[in-house]
Protein backbone atom coordinates (compact mmCIF):
# COMPACT_ATOMS: atom_id res chain seq x y z
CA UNK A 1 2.91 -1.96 -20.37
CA UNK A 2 6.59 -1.50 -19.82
CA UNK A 3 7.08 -4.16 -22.29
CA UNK A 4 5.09 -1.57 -25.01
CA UNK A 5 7.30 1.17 -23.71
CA UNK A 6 4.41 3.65 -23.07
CA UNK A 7 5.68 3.14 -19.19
CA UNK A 8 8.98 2.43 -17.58
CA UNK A 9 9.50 -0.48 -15.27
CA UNK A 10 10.39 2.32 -12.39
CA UNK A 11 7.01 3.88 -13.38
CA UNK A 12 4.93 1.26 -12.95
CA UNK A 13 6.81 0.61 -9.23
CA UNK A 14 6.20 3.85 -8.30
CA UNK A 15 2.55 3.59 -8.87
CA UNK A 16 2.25 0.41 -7.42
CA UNK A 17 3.63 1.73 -3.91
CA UNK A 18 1.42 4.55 -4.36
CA UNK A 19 -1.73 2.56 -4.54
CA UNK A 20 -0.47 0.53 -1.71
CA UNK A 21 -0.04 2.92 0.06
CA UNK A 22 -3.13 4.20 -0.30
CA UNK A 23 -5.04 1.52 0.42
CA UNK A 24 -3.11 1.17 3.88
CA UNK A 25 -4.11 4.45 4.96
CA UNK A 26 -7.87 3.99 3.69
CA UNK A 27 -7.86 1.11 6.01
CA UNK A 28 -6.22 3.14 9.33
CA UNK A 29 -8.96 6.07 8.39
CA UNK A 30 -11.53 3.23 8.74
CA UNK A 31 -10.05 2.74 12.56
CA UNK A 32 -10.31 6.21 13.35
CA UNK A 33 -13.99 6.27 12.82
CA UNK A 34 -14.33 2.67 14.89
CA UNK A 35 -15.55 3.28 18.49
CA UNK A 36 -14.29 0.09 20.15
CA UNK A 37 -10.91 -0.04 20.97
CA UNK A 38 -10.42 -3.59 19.88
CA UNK A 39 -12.33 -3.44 16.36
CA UNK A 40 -9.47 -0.13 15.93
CA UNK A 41 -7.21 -2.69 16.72
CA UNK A 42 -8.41 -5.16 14.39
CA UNK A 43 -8.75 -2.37 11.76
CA UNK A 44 -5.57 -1.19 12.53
CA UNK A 45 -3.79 -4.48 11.91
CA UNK A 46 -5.99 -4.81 8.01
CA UNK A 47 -3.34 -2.00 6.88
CA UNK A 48 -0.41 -4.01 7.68
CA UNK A 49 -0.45 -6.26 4.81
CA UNK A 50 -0.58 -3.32 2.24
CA UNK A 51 1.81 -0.95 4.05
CA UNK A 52 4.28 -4.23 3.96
CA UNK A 53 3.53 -4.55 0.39
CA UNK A 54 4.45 -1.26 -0.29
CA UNK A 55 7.74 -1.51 1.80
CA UNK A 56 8.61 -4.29 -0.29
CA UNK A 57 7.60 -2.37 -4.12
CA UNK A 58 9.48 0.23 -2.81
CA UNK A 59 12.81 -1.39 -2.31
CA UNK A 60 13.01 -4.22 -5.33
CA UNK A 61 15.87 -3.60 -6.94
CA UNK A 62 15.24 -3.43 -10.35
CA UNK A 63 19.06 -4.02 -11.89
């Protein structure tokens, strides 16, 4: 898509952390609603890889 020019390579970044993002905090909503402290935990802990993924989009240095 970049390639086609109907989207930057900045763009598609961007929307990339966004939906990382968003899937991290789908997954800590999930904990709040858990009643055992250690499936929280364990819910908790599922966010990590996308909130590290989106850390990551976020600073690639695209120069």
């Amino acid at each position: 898509m970049a390639a086609c020019g109907e989207f930057t390579a900045a763009e598609l970044l961007d929307a990339a952390v966004d939906a990382a993002i968003g899937a991290g905090l789908l997954a800590l909503a999930d904990a709040g609603t858990a009643s055992d402290p250690s499936t929280k935990a364990e819910q908790c802990l599922e966010a990590v890889p996308h909130l590290v993924l989106a850390v990551a989009l976020a600073s690639a240095d695209l120069d």
